[in-house]
Protein backbone atom coordinates (compact mmCIF):
# COMPACT_ATOMS: atom_id res chain seq x y z
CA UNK A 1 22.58 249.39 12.67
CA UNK A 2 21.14 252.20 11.04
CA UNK A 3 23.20 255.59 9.58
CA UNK A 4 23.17 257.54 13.11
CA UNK A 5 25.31 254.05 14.28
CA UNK A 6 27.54 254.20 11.52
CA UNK A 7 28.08 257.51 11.55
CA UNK A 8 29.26 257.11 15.22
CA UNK A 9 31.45 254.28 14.28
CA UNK A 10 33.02 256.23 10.79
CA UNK A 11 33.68 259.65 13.67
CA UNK A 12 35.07 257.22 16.07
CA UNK A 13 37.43 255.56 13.59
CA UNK A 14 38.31 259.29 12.31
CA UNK A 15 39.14 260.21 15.90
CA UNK A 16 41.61 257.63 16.73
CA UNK A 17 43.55 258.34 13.02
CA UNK A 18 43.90 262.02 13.64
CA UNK A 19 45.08 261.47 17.68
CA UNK A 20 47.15 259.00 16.65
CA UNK A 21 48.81 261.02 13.50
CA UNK A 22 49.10 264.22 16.16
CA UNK A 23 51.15 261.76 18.13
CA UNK A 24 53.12 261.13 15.53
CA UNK A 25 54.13 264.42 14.62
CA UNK A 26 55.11 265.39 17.86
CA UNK A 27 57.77 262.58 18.10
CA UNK A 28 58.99 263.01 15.20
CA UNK A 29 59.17 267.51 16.21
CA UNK A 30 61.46 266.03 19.09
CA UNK A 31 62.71 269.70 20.87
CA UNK A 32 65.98 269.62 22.11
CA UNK A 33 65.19 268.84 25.93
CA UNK A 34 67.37 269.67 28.95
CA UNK A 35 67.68 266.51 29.63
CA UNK A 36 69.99 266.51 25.60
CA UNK A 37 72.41 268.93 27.72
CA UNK A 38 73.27 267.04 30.80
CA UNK A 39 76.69 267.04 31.66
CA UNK A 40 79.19 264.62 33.31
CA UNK A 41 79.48 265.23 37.60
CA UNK A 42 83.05 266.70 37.41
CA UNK A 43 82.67 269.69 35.17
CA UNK A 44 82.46 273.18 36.56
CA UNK A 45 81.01 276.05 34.87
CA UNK A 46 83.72 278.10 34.19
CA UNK A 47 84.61 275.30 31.66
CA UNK A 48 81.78 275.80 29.34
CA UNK A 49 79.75 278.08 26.93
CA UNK A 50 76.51 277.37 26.14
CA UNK A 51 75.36 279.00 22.91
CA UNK A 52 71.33 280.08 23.09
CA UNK A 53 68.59 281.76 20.49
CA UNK A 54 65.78 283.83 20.72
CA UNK A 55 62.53 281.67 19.75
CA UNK A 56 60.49 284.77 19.30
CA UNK A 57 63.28 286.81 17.27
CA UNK A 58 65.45 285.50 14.34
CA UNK A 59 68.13 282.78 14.31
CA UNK A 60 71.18 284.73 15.69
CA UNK A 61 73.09 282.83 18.32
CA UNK A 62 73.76 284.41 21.67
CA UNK A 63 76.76 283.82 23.69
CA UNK A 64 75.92 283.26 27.93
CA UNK A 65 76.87 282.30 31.41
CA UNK A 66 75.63 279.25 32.98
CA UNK A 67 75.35 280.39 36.60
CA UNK A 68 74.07 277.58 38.82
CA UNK A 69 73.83 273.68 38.23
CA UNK A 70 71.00 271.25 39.60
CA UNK A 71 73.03 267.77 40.62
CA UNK A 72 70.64 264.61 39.65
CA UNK A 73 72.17 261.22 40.31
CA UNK A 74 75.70 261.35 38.12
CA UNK A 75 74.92 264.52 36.23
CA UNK A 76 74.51 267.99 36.11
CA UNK A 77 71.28 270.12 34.58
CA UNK A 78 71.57 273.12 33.72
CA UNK A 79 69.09 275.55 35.95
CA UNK A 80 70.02 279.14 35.08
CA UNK A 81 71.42 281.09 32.96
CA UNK A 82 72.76 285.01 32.22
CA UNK A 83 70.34 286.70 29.82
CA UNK A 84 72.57 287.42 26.71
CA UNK A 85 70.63 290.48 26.63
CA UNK A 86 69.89 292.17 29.66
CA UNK A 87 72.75 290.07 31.95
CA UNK A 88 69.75 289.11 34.42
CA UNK A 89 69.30 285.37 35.94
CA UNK A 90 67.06 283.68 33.91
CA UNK A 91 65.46 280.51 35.51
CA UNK A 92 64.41 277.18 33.06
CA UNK A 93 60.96 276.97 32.91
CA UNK A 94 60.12 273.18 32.11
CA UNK A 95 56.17 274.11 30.86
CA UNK A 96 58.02 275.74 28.23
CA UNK A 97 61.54 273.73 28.21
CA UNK A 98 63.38 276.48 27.70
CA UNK A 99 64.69 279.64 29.51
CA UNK A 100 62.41 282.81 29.77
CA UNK A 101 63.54 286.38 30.33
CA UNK A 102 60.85 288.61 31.40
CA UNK A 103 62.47 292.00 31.58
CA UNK A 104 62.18 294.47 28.62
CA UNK A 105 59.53 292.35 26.57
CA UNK A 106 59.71 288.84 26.87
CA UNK A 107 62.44 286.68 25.51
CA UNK A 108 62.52 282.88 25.10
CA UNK A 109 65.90 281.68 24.54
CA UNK A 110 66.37 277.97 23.40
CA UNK A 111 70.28 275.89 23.96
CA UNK A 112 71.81 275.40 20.98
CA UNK A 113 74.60 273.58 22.46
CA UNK A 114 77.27 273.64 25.17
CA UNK A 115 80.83 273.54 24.68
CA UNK A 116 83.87 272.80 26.66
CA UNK A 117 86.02 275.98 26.45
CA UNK A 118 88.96 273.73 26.00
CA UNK A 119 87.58 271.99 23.15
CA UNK A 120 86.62 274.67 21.16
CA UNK A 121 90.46 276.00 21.10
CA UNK A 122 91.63 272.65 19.31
């Protein structure tokens, strides 16, 4: 084998390290999904708060309105959301797993977490 070939192999062998290191890193970034907010069947929305932040401003937490619930099997996903800002439907957007506001400059919120309203009295 002369250098071309093991230059070839040394690239290849550099490849699979650095695919393998991006993978990883992106486990170990693990976003908070929807699927981390999923909530039992018998809940309504009028029982909760969900608590959301603006990925493109600082880390101030927003308090909103969950306004409509997707049923899948024995839970419930959250679909949309009131816009802390502008009090607009915002629909999640699963390309960017997170909810996106387009009116007045865009806005990406993120869930921080969801809270029973009865639970956060005690």
């Amino acid at each position: 084998m002369g250098r071309r070939g093991r230059t070839k192999e040394v690239l290849r062998t550099l490849q699979k390290a650095h695919r393998k290191k991006v993978k990883r890193d992106l486990d170990e970034k693990q976003v908070p999904t929807l699927r981390n907010f999923d909530l039992p069947r018998n809940i309504e929305k009028e029982d909760l708060k969900i608590y959301v932040r603006n990925l493109l401003g600082d880390d101030t937490q927003f308090e909103s309105k969950i306004l409509s619930f997707k049923d899948k099997k024995s839970t419930k996903l959250i679909q949309s959301i009131e816009c802390p800002c502008c009090g607009k439907k915002i629909l999640f957007d699963k390309r960017w797993n997170c909810f996106i506001c387009e009116s007045g400059g865009k806005k990406i919120f993120e869930v921080v977490k969801v809270v029973k309203i009865n639970e956060e009295k005690a």
